[in-house]
Protein backbone atom coordinates (compact mmCIF):
# COMPACT_ATOMS: atom_id res chain seq x y z
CA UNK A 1 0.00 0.00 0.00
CA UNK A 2 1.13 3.60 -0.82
CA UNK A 3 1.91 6.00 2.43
CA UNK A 4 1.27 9.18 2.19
CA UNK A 5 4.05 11.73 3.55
CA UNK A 6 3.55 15.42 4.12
CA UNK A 7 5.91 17.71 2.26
CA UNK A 8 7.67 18.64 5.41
CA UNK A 9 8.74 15.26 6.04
CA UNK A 10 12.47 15.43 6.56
CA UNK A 11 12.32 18.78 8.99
CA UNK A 12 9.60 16.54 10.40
CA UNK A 13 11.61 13.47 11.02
CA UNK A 14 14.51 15.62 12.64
CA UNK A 15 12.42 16.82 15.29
CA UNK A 16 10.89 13.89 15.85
CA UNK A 17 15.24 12.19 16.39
CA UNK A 18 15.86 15.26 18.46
CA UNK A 19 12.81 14.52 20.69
CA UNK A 20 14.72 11.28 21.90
CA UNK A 21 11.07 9.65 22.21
CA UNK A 22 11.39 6.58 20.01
CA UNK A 23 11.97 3.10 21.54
CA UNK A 24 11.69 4.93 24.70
CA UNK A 25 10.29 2.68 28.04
CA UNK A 26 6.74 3.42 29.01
CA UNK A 27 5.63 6.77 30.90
CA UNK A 28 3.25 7.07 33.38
CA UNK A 29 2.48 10.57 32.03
CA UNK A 30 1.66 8.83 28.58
CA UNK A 31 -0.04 5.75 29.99
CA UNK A 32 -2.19 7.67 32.02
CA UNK A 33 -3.69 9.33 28.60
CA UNK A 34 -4.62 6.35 27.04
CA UNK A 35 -6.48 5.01 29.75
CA UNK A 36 -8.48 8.27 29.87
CA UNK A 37 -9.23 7.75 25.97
CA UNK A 38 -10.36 4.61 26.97
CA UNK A 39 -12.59 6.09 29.40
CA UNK A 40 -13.94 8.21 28.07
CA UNK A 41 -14.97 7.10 24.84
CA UNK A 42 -15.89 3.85 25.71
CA UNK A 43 -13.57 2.20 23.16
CA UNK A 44 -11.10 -0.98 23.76
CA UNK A 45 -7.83 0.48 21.83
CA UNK A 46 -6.03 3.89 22.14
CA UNK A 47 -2.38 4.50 21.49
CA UNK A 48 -0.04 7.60 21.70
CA UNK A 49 2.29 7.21 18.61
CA UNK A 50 5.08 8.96 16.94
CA UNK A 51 5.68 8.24 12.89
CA UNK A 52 8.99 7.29 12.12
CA UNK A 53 10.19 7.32 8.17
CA UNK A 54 8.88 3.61 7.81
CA UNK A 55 6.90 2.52 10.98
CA UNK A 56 4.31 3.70 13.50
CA UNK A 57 5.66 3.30 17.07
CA UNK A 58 3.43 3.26 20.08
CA UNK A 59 5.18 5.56 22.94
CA UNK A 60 1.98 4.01 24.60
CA UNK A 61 -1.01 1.64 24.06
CA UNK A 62 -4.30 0.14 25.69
CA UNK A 63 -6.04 -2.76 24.07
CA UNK A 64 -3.19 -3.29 21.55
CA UNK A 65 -0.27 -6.36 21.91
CA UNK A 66 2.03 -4.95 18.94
CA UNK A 67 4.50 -2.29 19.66
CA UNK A 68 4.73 -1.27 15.98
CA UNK A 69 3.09 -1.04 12.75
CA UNK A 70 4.70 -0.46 9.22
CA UNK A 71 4.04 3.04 8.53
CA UNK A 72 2.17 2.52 4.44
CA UNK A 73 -0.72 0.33 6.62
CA UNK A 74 -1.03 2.78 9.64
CA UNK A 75 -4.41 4.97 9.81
CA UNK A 76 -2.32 7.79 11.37
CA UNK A 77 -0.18 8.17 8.24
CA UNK A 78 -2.91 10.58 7.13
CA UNK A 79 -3.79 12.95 9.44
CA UNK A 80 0.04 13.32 9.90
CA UNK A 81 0.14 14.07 6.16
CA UNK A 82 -2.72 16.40 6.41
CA UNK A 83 -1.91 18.15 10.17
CA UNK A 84 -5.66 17.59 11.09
CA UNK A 85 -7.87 15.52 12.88
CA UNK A 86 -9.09 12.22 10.88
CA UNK A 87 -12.44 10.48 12.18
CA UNK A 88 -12.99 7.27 10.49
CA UNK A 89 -16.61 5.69 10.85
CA UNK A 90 -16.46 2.46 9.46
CA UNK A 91 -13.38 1.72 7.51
CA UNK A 92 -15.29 -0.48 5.35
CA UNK A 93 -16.74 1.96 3.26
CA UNK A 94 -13.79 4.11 3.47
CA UNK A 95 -11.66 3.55 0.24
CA UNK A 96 -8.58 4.57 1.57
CA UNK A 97 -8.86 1.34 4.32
CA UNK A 98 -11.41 -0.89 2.94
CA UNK A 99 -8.57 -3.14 1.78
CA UNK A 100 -6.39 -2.50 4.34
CA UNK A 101 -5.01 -5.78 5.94
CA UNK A 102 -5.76 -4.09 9.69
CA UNK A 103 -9.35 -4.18 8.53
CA UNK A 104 -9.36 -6.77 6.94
CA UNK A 105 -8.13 -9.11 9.32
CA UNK A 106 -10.37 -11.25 11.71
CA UNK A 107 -11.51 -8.55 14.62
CA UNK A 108 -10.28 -5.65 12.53
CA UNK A 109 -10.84 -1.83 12.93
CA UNK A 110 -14.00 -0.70 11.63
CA UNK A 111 -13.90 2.86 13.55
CA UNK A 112 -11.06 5.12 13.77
CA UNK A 113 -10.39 8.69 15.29
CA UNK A 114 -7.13 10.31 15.39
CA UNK A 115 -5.62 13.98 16.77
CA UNK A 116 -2.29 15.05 15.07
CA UNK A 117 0.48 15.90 17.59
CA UNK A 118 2.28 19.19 16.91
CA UNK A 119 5.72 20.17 18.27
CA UNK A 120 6.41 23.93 19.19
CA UNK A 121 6.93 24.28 15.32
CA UNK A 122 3.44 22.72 14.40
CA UNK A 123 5.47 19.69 13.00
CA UNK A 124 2.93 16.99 13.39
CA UNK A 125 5.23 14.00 15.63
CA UNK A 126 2.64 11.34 15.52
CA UNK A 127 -1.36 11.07 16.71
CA UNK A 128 -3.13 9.97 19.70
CA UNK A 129 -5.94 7.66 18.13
CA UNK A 130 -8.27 5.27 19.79
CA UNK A 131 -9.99 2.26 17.85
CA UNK A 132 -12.92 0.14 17.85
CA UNK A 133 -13.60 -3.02 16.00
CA UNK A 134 -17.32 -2.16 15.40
CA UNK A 135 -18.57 1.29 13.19
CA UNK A 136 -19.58 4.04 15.37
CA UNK A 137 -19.70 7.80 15.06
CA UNK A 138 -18.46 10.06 17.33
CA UNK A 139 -20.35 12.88 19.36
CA UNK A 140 -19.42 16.13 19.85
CA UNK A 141 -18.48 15.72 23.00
CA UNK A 142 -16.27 12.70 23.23
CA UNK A 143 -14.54 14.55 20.15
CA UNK A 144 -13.29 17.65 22.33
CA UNK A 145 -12.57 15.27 25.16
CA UNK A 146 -10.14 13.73 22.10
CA UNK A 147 -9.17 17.03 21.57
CA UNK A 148 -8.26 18.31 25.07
CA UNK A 149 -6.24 15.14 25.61
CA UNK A 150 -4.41 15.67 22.56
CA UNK A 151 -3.55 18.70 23.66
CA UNK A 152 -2.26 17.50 27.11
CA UNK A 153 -0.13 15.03 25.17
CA UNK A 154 0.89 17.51 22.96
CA UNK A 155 1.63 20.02 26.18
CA UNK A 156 4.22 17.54 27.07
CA UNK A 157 6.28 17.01 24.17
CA UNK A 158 7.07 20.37 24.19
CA UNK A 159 7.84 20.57 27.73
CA UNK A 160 10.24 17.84 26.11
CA UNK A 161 11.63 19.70 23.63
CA UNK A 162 12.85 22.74 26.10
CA UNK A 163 14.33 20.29 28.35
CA UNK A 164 16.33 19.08 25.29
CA UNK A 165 16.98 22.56 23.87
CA UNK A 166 18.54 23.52 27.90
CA UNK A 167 20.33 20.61 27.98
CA UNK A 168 22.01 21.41 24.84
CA UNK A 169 22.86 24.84 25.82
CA UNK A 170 24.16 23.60 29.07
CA UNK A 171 26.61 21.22 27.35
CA UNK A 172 27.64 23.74 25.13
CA UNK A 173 28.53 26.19 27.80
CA UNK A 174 30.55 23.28 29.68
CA UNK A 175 32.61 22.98 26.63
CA UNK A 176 33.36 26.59 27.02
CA UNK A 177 34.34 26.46 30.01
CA UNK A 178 36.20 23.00 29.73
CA UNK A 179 37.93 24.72 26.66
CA UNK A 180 38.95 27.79 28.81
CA UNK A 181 40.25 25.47 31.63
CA UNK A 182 42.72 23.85 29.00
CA UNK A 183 43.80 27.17 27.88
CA UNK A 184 44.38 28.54 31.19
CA UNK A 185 46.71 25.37 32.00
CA UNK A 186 48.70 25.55 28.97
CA UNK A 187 49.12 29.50 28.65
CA UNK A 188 48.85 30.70 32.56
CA UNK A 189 52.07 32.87 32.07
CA UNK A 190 52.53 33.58 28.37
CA UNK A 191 49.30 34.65 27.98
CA UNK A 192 48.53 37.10 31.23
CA UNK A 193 46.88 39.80 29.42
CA UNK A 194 44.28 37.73 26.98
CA UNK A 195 43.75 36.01 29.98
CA UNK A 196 42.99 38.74 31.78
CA UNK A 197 40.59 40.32 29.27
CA UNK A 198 38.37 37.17 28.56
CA UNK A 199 37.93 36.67 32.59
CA UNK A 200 37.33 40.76 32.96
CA UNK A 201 34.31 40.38 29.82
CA UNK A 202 33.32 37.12 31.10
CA UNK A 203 29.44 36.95 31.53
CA UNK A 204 30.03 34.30 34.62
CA UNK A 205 32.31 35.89 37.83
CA UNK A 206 35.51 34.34 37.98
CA UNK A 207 37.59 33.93 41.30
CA UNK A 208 40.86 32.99 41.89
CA UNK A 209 41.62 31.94 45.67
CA UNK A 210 44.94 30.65 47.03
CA UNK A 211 45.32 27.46 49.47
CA UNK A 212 44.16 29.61 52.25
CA UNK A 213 40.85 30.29 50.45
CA UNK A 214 41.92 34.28 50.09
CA UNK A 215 41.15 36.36 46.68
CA UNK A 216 43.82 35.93 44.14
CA UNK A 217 41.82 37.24 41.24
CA UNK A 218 38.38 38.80 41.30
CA UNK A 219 36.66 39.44 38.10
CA UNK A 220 33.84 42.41 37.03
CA UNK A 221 31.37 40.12 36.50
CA UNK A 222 31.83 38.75 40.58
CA UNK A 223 31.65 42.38 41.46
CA UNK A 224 28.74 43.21 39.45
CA UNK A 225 26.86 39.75 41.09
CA UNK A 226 28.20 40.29 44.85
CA UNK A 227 28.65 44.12 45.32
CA UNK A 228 32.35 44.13 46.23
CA UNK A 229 35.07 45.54 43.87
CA UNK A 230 37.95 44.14 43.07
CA UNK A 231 40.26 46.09 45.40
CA UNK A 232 37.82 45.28 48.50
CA UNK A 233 37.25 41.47 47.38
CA UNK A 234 41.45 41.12 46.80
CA UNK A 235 43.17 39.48 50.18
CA UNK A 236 39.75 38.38 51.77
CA UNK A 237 38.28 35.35 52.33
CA UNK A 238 35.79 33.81 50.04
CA UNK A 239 33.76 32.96 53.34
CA UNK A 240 33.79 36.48 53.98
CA UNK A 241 32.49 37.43 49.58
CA UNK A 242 29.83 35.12 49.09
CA UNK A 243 30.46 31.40 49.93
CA UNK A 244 29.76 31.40 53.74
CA UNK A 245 30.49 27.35 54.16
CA UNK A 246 33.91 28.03 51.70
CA UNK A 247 33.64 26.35 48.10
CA UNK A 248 31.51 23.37 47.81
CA UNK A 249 33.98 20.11 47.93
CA UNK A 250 32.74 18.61 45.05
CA UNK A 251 32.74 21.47 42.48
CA UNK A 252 35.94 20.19 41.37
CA UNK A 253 33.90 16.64 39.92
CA UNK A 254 30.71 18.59 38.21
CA UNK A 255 29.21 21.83 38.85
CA UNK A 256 27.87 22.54 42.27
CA UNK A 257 24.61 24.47 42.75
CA UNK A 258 24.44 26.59 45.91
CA UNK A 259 23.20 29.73 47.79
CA UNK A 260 26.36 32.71 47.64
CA UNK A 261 25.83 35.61 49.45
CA UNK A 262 25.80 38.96 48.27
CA UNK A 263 27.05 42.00 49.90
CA UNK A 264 23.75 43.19 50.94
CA UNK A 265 23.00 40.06 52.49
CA UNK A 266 20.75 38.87 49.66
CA UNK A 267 20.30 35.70 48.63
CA UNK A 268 21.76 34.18 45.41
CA UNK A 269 21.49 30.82 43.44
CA UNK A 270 24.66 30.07 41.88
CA UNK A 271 26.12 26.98 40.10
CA UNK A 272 29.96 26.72 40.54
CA UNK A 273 32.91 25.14 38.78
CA UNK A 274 36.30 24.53 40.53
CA UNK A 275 39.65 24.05 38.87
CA UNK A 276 42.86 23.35 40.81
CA UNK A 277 45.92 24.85 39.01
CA UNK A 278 49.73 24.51 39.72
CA UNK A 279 52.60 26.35 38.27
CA UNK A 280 56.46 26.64 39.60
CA UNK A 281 55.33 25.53 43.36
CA UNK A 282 52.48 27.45 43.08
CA UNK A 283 48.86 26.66 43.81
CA UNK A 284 45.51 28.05 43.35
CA UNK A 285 42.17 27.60 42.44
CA UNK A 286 40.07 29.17 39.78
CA UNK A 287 36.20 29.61 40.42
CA UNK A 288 33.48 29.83 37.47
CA UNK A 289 30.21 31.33 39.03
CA UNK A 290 27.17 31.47 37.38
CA UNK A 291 23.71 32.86 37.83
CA UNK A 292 20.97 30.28 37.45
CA UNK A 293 18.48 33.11 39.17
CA UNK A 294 16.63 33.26 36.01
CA UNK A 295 16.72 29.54 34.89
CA UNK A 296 15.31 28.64 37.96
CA UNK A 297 12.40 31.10 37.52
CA UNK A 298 12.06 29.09 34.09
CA UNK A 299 11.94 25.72 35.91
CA UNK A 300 9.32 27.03 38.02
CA UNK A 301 7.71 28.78 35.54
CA UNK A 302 7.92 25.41 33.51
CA UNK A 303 6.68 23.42 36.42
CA UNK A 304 3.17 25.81 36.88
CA UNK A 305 2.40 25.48 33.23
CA UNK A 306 2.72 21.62 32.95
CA UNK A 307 -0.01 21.85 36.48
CA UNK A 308 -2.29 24.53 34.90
CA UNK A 309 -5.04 24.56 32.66
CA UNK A 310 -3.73 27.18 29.65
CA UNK A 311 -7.48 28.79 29.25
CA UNK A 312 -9.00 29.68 33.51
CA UNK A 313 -5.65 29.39 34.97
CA UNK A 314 -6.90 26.82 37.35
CA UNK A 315 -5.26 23.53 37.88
CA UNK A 316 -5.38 20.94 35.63
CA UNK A 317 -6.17 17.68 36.02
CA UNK A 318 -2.31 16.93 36.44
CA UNK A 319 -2.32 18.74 39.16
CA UNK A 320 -5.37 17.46 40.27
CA UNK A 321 -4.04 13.72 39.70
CA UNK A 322 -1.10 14.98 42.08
CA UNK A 323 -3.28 17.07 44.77
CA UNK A 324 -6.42 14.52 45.78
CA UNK A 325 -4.03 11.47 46.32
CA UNK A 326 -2.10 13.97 48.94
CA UNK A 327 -5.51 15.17 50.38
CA UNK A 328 -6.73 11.81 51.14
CA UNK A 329 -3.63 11.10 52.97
CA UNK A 330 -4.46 13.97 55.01
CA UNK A 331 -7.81 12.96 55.69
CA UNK A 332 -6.72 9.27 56.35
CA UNK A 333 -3.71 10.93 58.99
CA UNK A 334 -6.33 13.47 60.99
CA UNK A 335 -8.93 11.04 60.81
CA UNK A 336 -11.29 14.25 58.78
CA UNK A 337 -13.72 13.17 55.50
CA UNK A 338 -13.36 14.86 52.56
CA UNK A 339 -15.59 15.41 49.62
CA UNK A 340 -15.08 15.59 45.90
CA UNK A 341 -16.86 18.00 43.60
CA UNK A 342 -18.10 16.89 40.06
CA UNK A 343 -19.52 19.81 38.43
CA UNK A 344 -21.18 19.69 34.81
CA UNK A 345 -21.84 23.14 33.21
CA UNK A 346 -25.94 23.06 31.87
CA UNK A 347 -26.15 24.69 28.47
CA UNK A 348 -22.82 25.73 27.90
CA UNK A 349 -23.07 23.99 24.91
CA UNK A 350 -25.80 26.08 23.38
CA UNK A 351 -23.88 28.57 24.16
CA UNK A 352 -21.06 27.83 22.11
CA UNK A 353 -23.15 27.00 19.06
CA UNK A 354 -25.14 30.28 19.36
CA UNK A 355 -22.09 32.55 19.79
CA UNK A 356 -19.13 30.77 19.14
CA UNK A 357 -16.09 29.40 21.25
CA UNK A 358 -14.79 32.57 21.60
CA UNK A 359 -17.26 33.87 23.55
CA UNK A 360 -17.85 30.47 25.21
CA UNK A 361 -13.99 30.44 26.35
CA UNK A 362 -14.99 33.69 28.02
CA UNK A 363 -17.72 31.92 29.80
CA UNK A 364 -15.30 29.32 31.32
CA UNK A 365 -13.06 32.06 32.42
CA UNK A 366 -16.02 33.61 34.15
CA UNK A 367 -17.26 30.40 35.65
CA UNK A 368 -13.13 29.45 37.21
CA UNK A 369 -13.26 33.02 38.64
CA UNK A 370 -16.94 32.08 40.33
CA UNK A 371 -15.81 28.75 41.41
CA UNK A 372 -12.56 30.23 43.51
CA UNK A 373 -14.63 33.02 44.98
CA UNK A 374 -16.64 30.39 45.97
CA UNK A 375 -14.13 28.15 47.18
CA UNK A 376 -12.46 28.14 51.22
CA UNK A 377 -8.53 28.98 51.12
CA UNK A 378 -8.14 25.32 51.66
CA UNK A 379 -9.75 24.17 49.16
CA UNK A 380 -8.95 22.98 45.40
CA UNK A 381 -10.73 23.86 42.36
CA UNK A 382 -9.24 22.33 39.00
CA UNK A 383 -10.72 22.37 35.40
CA UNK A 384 -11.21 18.34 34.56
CA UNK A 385 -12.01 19.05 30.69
CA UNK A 386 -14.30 20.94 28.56
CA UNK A 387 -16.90 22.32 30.65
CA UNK A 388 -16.18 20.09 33.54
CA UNK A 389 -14.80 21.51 36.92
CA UNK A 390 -13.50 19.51 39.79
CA UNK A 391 -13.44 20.77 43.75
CA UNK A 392 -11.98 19.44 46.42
CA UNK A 393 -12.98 20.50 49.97
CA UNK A 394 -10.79 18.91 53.09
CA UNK A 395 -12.31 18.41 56.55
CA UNK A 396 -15.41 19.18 55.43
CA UNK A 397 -18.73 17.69 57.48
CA UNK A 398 -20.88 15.66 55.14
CA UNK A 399 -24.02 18.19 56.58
CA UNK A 400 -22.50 21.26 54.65
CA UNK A 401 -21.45 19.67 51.71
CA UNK A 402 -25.39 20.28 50.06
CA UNK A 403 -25.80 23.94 51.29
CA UNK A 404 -22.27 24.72 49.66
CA UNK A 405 -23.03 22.70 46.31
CA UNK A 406 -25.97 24.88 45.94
CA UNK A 407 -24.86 28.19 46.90
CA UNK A 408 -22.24 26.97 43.93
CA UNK A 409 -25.02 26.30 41.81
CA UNK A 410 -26.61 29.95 42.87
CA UNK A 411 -23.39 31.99 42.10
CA UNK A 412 -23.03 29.86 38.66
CA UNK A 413 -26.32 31.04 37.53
CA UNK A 414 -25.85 34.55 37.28
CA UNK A 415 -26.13 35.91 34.34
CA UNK A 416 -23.06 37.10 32.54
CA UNK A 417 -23.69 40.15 30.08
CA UNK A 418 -20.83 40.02 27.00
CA UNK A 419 -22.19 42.87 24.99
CA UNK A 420 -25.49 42.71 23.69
CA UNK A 421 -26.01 38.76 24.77
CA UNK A 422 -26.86 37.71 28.35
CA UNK A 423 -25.54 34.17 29.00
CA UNK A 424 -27.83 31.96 31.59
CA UNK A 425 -26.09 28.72 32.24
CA UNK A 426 -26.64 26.60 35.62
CA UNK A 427 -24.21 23.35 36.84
CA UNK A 428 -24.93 20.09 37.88
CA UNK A 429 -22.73 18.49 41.18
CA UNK A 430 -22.08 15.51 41.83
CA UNK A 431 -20.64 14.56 45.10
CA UNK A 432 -18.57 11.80 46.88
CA UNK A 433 -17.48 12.00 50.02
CA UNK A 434 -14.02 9.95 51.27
CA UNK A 435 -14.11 9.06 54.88
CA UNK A 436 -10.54 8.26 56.28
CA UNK A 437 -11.15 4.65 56.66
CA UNK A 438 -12.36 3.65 53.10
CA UNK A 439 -10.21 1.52 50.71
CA UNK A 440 -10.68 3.49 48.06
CA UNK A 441 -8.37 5.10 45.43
CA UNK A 442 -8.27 8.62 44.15
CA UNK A 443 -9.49 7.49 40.28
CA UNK A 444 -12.73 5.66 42.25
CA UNK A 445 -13.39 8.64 44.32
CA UNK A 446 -13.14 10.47 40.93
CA UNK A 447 -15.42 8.00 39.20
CA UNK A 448 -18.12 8.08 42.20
CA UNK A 449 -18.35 11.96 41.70
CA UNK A 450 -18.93 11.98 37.73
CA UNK A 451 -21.30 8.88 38.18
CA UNK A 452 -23.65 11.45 40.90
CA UNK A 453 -23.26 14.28 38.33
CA UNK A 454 -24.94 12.23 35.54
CA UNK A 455 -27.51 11.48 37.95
CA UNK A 456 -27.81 15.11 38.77
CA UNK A 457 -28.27 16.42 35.18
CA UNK A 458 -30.79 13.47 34.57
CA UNK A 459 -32.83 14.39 38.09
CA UNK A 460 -33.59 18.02 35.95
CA UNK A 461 -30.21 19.67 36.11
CA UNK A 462 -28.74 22.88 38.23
CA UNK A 463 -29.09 19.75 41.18
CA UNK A 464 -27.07 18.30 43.97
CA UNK A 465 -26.79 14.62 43.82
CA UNK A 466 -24.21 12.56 46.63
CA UNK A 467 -23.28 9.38 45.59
């Protein structure tokens, strides 16, 4: 069979090598997906997969023994080519499959729905499909679930790619500074004044301390981080500059990250490099300090985004997956019940057909903002998916749990004007309380919630229902 490839194939396939992601072990964070797509279409296959040049390879799979497929039989070969979804009803009647030997075989696929995963270029990597072996069409609904789990998927490769992109940087600048070590070995005396001028425009401080650990050599860059100049910093102790416990013993093996002190008593995070030199009976060391103030921001920075929903700025269900396992713990070790929230929104869905998603993202925004003034200090609110909100509420009594779900419910249905329209949407809770000594897991507590909520929207909606 013929396999179509998009014309961007070979920038495609280098991102895809420089992703490191092929023939990789299995990852919770990618497991976890598929099991969700299992969920919550109610289908028996789903697979995260990356295209190669002449296979499909499963980074992770539900429902599906083989590890690999060759790439001219794979369904996801096309919405690759095309960089857009591809739903599949019954392959049967699809000429582009019908012949296909993985429909064709005994238990073949009959329905097939695939999301295109984009790196931070909008190079599609490889899909996130899920299977059935019957025909079947696909609701709006499950459709954005697809969608928004694509999109966590897709949230995480790039995360990938800027680890990769930092590492590389980071190596590069070690070979700078391994290349400047050699040089200052080899030329210490012959070359005094080039020396001198790389260390003085240096964008890393540079120290030079004798065996007493006393200031040899003190660079602008050091005075410019630590607020002494290079007169006041010659003669003292490092102790004294910005290393309070002297230089970290193992700096001399890898770079050692630590706290220096500045002048004004501040605070800051510092990696640092130690070289031991030796020249006509003479000893010293050389110190390479750099400021990882800001790539620390970007690690924390990095580590919010991967736990945040991108449109409220609540938590996402990451973070969520992370926060209710912790929570029953709590409730398990102060001997306190605690209750999950399942909320539905009730017509947010003619909403978004009547004035489009724009206007309905503004409407989710609204609804975060109502659900955290509504929520104690203590407690969690995270956006699940879609129109689907999660709370959790810690040592809370199982008596207050209705009164708060409906003066949620109240504060929900306000109207919200956006120019000329007035929006009018309600929510329906579910609720499941966790009592300390129940053998239950996080996902079931989960499950108990969403169950109640279904049986709240079918009671009549905008209700309370505790499973």
């Amino acid at each position: 069979m013929s396999c179509p490839i998009p014309p961007n194939e070979k920038a495609r396939l280098a991102a895809l090598y420089e992703l490191a992601l092929l023939d990789t072990p299995n990852e919770p964070v990618f497991d976890r997906i598929t099991r969700l797509a299992t969920k919550l279409l109610s289908v028996p296959v789903a697979t995260v997969s990356l295209m190669d040049a002449k296979r499909q390879w499963f980074k992770a799979r539900l429902g599906l023994s083989m590890r690999e497929v060759p790439r001219d039989i794979a369904f996801c070969a096309y919405p690759v080519m095309e960089a857009a979804p591809l739903i599949v009803e019954d392959a049967c009647k699809d000429s582009r499959f019908a012949q296909n030997p993985l429909v064709t075989e005994s238990q073949g696929i009959r329905f097939y729905a695939g999301i295109p995963l984009k790196n931070s270029q909008g190079l599609v990597l490889g899909t996130l499909c899920v299977t059935d072996t019957r025909p079947r069409e696909l609701s709006e609904m499950d459709f954005k679930a697809l969608l928004d789990l694509a999109d966590i998927v897709t949230d995480e490769i790039k995360l990938r790619e800027r680890v990769v992109r930092e590492q590389k940087e980071k190596e590069a600048s070690q070979r700078a500074l391994s290349k400047l070590h050699h040089s200052l070995e080899a030329q210490i005396e012959q070359r005094t004044h080039e020396l001198r001028l790389v260390i003085e425009t240096a964008y890393d401080g540079y120290a030079s301390i004798d065996a007493h650990n006393r200031v040899l050599d003190w660079n602008l860059a050091a005075a410019t981080m630590f607020g002494w100049t290079r007169d006041e910093a010659l003669g003292q102790p490092i102790s004294t500059l910005m290393l309070p416990d002297g230089v970290p013993s193992d700096a001399e093996k890898a770079p050692v990250t630590t706290q220096a002190t500045r002048r004004d008593g501040g605070l800051l995070p510092v990696e640092v490099r130690c070289k031991s030199l030796a020249f006509h009976d003479r000893q010293w060391r050389s110190l390479f300090i750099h400021d990882i103030s800001e790539r620390q921001q970007l690690e924390r920075l990095r580590d919010q985004q991967a736990r945040e929903d991108v449109l409220t700025k609540l938590a996402n269900r990451r973070a969520l997956d992370e926060r209710l396992p912790e929570a029953m713990a709590r409730a398990r070790r102060l001997k306190k019940p605690l209750a999950v929230l399942f909320l539905d929104l009730d017509g947010f869905k003619r909403v978004n057909d009547n004035y489009g998603h724009g206007v309905g993202d503004e409407l989710l925004r609204e609804v975060a903002k109502r659900l955290t003034a509504s929520a104690r200090e203590t407690d969690f609110v995270a956006r699940w998916a879609g129109d689907e909100f999660v709370l959790i509420l810690e040592g809370v009594e199982p008596e207050a749990i209705t009164p708060l779900a409906q003066k949620i419910i109240r504060r929900v249905e306000q109207p919200l004007t956006m120019g000329e329209a007035t929006l009018a949407i309600s929510t329906s809770i579910g609720v499941a309380m966790y009592l300390p000594d129940a053998p239950e897991t996080a996902q079931q507590l989960v499950k108990r919630a969403d169950v109640a909520m279904y049986e709240a929207k079918r009671a009549g909606k905008a209700q309370v229902r505790i499973a």
